[in-house]
N, C-alpha and C. Protein backbone atom coordinates (compact mmCIF):
# COMPACT_ATOMS: atom_id res chain seq x y z
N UNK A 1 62.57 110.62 85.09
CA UNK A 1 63.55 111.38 85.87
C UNK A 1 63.81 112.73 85.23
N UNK A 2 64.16 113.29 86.05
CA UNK A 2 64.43 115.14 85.68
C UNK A 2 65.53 115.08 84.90
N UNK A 3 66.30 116.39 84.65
CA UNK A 3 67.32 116.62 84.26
C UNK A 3 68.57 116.30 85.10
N UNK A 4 68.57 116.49 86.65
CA UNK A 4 69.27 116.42 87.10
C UNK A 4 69.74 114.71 87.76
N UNK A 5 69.08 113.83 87.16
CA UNK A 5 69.17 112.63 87.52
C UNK A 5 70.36 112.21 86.21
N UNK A 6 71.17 113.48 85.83
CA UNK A 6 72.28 113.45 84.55
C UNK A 6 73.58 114.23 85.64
N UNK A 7 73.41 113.97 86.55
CA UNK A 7 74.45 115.05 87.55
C UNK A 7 74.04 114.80 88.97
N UNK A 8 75.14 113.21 89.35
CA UNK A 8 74.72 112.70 90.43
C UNK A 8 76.01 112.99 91.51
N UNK A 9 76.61 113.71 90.65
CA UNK A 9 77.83 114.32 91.46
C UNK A 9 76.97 116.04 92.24
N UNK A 10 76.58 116.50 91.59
CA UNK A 10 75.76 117.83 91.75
C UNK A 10 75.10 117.75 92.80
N UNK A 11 74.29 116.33 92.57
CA UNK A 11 73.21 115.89 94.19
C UNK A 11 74.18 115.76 95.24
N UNK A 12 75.04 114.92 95.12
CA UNK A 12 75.92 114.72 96.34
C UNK A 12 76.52 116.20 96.96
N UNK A 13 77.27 117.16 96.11
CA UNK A 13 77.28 118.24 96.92
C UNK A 13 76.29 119.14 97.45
N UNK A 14 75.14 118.74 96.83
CA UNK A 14 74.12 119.66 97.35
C UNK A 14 73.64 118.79 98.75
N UNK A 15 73.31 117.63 98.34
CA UNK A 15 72.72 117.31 99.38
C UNK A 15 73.70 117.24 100.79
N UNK A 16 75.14 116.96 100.55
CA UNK A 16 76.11 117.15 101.90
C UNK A 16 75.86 117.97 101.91
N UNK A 17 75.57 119.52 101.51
CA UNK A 17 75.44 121.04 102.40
C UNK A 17 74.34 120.93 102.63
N UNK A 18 73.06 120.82 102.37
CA UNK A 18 71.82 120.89 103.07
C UNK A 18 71.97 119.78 103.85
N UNK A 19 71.69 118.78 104.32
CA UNK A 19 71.99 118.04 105.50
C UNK A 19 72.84 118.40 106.74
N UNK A 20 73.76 118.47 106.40
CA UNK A 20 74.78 119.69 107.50
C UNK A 20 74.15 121.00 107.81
N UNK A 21 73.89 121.79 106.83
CA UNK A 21 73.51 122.79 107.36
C UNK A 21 72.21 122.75 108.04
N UNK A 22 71.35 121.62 107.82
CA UNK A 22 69.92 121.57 108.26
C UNK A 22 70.41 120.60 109.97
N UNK A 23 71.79 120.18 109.89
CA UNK A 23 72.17 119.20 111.17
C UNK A 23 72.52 120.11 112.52
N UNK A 24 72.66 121.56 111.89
CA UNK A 24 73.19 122.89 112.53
C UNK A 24 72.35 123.18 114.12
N UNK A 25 71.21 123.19 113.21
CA UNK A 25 69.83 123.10 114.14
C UNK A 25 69.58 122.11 115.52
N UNK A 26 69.93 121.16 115.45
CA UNK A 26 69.72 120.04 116.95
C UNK A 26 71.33 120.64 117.06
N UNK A 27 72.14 120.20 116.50
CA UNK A 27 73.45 120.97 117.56
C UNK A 27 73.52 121.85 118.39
N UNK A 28 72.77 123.28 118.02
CA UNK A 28 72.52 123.95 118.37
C UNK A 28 72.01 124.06 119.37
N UNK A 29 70.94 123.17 119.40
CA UNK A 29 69.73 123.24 120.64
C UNK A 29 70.29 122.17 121.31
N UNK A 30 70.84 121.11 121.12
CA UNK A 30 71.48 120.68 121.75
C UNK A 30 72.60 120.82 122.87
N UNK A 31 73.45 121.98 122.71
CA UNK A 31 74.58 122.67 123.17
C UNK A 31 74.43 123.51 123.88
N UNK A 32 73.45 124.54 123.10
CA UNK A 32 73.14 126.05 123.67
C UNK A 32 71.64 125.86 123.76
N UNK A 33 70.88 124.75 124.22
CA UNK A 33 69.39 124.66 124.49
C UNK A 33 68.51 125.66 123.80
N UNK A 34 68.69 126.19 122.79
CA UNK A 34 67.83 127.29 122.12
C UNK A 34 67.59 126.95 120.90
N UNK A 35 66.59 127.47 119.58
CA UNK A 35 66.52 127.00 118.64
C UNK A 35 67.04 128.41 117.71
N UNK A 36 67.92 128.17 116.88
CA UNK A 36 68.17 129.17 116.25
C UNK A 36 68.49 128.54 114.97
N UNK A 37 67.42 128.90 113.76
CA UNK A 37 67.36 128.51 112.65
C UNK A 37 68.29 129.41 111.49
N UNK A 38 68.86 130.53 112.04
CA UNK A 38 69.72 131.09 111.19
C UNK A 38 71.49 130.72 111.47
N UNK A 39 71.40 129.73 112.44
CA UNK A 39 72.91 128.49 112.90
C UNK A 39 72.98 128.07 111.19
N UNK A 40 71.37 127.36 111.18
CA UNK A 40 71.50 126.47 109.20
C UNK A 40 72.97 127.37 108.74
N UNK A 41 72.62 128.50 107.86
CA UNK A 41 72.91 129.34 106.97
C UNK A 41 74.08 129.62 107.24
N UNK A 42 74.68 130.48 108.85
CA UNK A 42 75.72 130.62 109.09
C UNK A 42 76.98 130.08 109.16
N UNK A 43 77.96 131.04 109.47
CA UNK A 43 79.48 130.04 109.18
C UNK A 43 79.88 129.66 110.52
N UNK A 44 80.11 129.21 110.66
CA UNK A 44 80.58 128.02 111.89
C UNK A 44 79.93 127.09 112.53
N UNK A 45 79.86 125.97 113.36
CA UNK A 45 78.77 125.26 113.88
C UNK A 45 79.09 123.98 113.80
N UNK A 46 78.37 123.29 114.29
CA UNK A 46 78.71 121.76 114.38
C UNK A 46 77.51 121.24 113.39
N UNK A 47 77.64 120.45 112.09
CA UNK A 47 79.02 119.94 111.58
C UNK A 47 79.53 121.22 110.51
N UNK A 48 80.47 121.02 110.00
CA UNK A 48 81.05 121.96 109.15
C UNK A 48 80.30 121.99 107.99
N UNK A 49 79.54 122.50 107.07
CA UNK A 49 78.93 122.42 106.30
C UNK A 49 80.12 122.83 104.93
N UNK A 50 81.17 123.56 105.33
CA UNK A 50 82.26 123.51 103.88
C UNK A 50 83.14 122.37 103.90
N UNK A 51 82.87 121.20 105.06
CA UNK A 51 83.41 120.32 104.55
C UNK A 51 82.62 119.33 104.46
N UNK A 52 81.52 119.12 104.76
CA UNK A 52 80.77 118.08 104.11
C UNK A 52 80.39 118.70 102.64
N UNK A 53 80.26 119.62 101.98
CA UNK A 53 80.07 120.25 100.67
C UNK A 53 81.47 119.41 99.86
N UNK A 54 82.36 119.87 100.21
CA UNK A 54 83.65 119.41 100.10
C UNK A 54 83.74 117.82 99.57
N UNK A 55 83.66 117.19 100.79
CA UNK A 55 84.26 115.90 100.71
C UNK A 55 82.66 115.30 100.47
N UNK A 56 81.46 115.70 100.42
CA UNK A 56 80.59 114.97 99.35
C UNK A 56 80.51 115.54 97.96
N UNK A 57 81.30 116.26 97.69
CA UNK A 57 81.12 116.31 96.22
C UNK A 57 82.92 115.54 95.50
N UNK A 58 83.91 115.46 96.53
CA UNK A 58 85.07 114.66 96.37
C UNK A 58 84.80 113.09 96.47
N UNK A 59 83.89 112.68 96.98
CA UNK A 59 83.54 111.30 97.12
C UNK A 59 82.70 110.91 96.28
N UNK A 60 81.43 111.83 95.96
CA UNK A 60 81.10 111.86 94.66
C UNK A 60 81.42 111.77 93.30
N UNK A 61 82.54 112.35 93.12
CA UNK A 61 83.28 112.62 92.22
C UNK A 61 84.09 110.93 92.02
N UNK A 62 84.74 110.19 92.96
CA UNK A 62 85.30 109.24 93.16
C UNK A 62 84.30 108.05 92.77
N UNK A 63 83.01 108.27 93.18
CA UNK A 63 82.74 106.78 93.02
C UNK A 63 81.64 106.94 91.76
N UNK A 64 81.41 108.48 91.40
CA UNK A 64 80.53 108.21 90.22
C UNK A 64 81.89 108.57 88.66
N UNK A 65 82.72 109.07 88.78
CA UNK A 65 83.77 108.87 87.77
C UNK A 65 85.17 108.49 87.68
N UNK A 66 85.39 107.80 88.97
CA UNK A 66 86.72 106.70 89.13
C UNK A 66 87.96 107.88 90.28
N UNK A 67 88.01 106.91 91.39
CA UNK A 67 89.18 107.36 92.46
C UNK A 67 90.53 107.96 91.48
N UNK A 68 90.50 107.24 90.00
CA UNK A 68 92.03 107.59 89.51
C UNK A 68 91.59 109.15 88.36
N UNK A 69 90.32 109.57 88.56
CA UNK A 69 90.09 110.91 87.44
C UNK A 69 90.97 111.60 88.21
N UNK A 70 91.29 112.78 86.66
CA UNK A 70 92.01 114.08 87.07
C UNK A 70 90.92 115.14 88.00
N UNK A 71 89.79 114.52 87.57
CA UNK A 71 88.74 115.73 88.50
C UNK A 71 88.92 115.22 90.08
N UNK A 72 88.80 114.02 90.23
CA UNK A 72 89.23 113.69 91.74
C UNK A 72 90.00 114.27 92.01
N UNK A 73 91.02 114.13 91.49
CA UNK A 73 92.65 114.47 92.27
C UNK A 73 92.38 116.00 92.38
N UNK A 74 91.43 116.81 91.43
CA UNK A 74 91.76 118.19 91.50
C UNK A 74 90.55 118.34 92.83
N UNK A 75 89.56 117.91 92.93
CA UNK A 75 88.55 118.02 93.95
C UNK A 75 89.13 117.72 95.31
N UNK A 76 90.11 116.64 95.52
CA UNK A 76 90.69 115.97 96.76
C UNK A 76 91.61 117.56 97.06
N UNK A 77 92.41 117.90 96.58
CA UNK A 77 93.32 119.08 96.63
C UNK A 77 92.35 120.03 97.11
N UNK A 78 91.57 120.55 96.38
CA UNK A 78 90.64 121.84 96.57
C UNK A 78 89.41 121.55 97.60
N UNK A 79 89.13 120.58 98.18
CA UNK A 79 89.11 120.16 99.28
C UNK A 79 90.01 119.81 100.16
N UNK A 80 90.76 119.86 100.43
CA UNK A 80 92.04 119.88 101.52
C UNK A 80 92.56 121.22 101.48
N UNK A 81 92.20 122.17 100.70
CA UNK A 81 93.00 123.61 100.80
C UNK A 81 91.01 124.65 101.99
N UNK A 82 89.94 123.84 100.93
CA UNK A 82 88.90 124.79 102.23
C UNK A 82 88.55 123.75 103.58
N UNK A 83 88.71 122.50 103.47
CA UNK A 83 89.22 121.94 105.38
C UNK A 83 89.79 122.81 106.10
N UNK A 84 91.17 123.10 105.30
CA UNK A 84 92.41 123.59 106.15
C UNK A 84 92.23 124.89 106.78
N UNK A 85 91.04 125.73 105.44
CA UNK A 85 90.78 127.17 105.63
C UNK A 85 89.84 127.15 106.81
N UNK A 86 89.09 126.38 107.05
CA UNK A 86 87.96 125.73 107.84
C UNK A 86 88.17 126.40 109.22
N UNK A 87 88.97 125.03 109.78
CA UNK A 87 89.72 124.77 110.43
C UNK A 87 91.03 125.94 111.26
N UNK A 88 91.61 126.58 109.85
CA UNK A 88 92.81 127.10 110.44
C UNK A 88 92.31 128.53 110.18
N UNK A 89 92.62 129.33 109.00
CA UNK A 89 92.54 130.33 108.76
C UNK A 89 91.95 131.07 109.46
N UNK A 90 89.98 130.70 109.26
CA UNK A 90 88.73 131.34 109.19
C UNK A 90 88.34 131.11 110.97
N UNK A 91 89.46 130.15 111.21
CA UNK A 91 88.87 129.91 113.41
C UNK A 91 89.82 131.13 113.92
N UNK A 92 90.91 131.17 113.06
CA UNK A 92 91.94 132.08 114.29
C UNK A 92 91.61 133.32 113.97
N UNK A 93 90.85 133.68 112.08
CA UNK A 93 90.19 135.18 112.22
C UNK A 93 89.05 135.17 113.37
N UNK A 94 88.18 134.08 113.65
CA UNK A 94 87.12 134.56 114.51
C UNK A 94 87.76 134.68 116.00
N UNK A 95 89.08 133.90 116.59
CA UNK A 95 89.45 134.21 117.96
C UNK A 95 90.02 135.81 117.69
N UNK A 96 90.10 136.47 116.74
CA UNK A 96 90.64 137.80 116.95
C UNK A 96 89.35 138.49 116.82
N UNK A 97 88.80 138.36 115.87
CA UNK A 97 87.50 139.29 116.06
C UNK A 97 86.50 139.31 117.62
N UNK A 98 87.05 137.93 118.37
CA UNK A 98 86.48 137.73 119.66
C UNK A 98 87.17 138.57 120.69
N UNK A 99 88.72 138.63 120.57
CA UNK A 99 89.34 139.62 121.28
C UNK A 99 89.32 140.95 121.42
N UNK A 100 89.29 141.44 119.66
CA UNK A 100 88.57 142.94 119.38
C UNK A 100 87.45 143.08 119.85
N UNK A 101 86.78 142.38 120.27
CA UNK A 101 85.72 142.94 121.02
C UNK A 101 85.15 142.91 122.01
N UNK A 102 85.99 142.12 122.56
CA UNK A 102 86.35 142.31 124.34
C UNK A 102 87.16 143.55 124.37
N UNK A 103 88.37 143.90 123.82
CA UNK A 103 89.44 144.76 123.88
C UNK A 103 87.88 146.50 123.67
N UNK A 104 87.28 146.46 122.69
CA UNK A 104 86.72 147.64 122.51
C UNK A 104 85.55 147.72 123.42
N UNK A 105 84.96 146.94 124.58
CA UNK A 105 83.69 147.05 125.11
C UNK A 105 84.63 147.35 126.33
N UNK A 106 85.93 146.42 126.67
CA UNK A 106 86.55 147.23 128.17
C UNK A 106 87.27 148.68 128.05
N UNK A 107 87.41 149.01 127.01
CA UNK A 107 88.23 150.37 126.81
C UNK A 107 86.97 151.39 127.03
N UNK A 108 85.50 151.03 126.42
CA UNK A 108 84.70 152.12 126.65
C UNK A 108 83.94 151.55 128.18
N UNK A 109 83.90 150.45 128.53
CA UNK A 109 83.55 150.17 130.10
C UNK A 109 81.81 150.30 129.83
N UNK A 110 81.51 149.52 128.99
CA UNK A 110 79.99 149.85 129.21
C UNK A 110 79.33 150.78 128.19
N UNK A 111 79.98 151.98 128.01
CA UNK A 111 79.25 152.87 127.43
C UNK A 111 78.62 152.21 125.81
N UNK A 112 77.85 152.41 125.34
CA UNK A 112 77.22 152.14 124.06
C UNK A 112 78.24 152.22 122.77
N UNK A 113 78.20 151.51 121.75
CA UNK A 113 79.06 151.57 120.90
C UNK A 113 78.21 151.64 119.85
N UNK A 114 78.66 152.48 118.75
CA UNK A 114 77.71 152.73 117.83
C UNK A 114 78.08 151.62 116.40
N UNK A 115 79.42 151.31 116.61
CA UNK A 115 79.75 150.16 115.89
C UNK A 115 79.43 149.06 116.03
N UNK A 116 78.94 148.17 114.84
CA UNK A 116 78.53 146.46 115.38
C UNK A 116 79.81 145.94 115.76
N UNK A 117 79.67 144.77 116.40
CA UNK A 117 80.99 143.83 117.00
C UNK A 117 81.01 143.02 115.50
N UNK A 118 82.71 142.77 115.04
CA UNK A 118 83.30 141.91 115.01
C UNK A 118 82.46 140.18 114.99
N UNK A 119 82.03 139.70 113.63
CA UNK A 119 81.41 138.34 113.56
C UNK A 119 82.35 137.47 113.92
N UNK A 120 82.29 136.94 115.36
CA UNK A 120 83.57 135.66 115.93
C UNK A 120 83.18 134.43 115.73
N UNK A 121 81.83 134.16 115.39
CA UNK A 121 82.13 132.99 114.74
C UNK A 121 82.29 132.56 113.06
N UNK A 122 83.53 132.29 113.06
CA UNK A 122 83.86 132.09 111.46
C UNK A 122 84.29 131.00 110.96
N UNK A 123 85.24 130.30 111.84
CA UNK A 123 85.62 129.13 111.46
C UNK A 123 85.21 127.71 112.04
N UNK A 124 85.78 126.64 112.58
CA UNK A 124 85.37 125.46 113.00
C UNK A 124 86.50 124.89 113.33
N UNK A 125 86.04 124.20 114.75
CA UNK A 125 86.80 123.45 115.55
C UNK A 125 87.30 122.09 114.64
N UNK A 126 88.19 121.65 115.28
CA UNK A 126 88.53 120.07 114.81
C UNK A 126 87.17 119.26 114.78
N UNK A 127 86.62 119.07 115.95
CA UNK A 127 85.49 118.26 115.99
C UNK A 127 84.31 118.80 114.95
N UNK A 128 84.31 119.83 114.86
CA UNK A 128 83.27 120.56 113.61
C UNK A 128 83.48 120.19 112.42
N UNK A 129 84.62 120.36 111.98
CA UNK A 129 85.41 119.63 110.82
C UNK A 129 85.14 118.00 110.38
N UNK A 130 85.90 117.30 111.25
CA UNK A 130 85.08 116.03 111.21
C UNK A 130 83.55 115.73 111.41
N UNK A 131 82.98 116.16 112.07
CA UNK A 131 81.51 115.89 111.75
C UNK A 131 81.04 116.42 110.29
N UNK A 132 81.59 117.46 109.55
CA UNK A 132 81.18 117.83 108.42
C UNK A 132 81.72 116.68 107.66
N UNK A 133 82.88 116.24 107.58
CA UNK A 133 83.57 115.47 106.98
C UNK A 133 82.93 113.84 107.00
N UNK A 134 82.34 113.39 108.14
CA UNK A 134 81.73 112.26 108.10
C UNK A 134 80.14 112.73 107.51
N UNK A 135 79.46 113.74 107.85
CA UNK A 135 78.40 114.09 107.22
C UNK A 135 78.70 114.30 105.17
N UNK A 136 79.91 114.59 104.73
CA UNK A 136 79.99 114.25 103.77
C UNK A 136 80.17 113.04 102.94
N UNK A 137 80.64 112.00 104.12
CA UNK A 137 81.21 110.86 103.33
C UNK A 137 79.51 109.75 103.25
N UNK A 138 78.90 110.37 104.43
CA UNK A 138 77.42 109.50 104.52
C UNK A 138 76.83 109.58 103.42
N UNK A 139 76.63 111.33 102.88
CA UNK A 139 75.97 111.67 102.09
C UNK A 139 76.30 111.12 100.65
N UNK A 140 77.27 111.31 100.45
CA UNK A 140 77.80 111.11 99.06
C UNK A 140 77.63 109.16 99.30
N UNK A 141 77.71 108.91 100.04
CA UNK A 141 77.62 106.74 100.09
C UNK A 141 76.42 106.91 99.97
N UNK A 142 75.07 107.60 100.54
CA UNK A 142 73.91 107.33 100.38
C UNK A 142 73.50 107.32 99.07
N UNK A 143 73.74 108.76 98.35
CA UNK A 143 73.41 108.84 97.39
C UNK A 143 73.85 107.83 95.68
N UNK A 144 75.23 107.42 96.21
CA UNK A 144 75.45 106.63 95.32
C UNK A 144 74.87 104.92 95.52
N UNK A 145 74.34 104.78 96.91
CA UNK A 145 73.84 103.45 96.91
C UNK A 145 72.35 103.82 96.01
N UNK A 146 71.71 104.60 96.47
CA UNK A 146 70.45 104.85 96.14
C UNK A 146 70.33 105.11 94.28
N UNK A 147 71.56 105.48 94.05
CA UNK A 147 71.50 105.84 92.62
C UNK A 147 71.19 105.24 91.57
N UNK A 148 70.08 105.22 90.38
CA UNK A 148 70.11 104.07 89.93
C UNK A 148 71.70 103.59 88.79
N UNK A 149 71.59 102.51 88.39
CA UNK A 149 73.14 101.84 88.01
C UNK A 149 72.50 101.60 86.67
């Protein structure tokens, strides 16, 4: 085994963000029938990829060094503060950046704008959230079944 078979907490957050972010892709084409491989990378999308990062490296954390560590409790917290950002913050900046730019394409009526628009998608729906969130809890159970003991 490598080095990293010493940091099975490390796998679990990596592997909840690549899985999510690689889950981006059939959502995508799923929803909006198109294939767009730069959905992976980007911020928003179905599932949330900052909270499966999140809550597989918090579940990780739980079952490879005990539900009662101080690192849990600090991971459970600091995961519940970027959910919330997820969710709350980073969705209601993208419904304004969506408005700014309705508001600046009807004020010029067409004419060309030499400015880019406003990135509106930023945050994640409830349902985005939880799918990241169950995509984290899979990941982090897989990896610790699979792990050797």
């Amino acid at each position: 085994m490598s080095w990293l078979s010493t940091y099975p907490v490390l796998i679990c957050a990596f592997a909840g963000w690549l899985v999510s972010s690689l889950l981006k892709i059939p959502f995508t084409y799923f929803l909006h029938h198109k294939i767009d491989l730069k959905q992976a990378f980007g911020t928003g999308g179905m599932p949330s990829s900052h909270s499966a990062l999140m809550i597989s490296t918090t579940l990780g954390i739980g079952l490879f060094s005990g539900f009662n560590s101080p690192v849990f409790a600090l991971a459970l917290a600091v995961s519940t503060v970027v959910i919330y950002d997820a969710a709350g913050v980073r969705r209601q900046a993208g419904f304004h950046a969506e408005r700014i730019n309705m508001i600046i394409k009807e004020l010029w009526e067409g004419k060309p704008l030499e400015e880019k628009d406003l990135k509106e998608m930023l945050g994640h729906s409830p349902l985005e959230v939880t799918g990241g969130i169950l995509v984290g809890i899979l990941t982090a159970l897989f990896v610790w079944l699979v792990w050797p003991k």
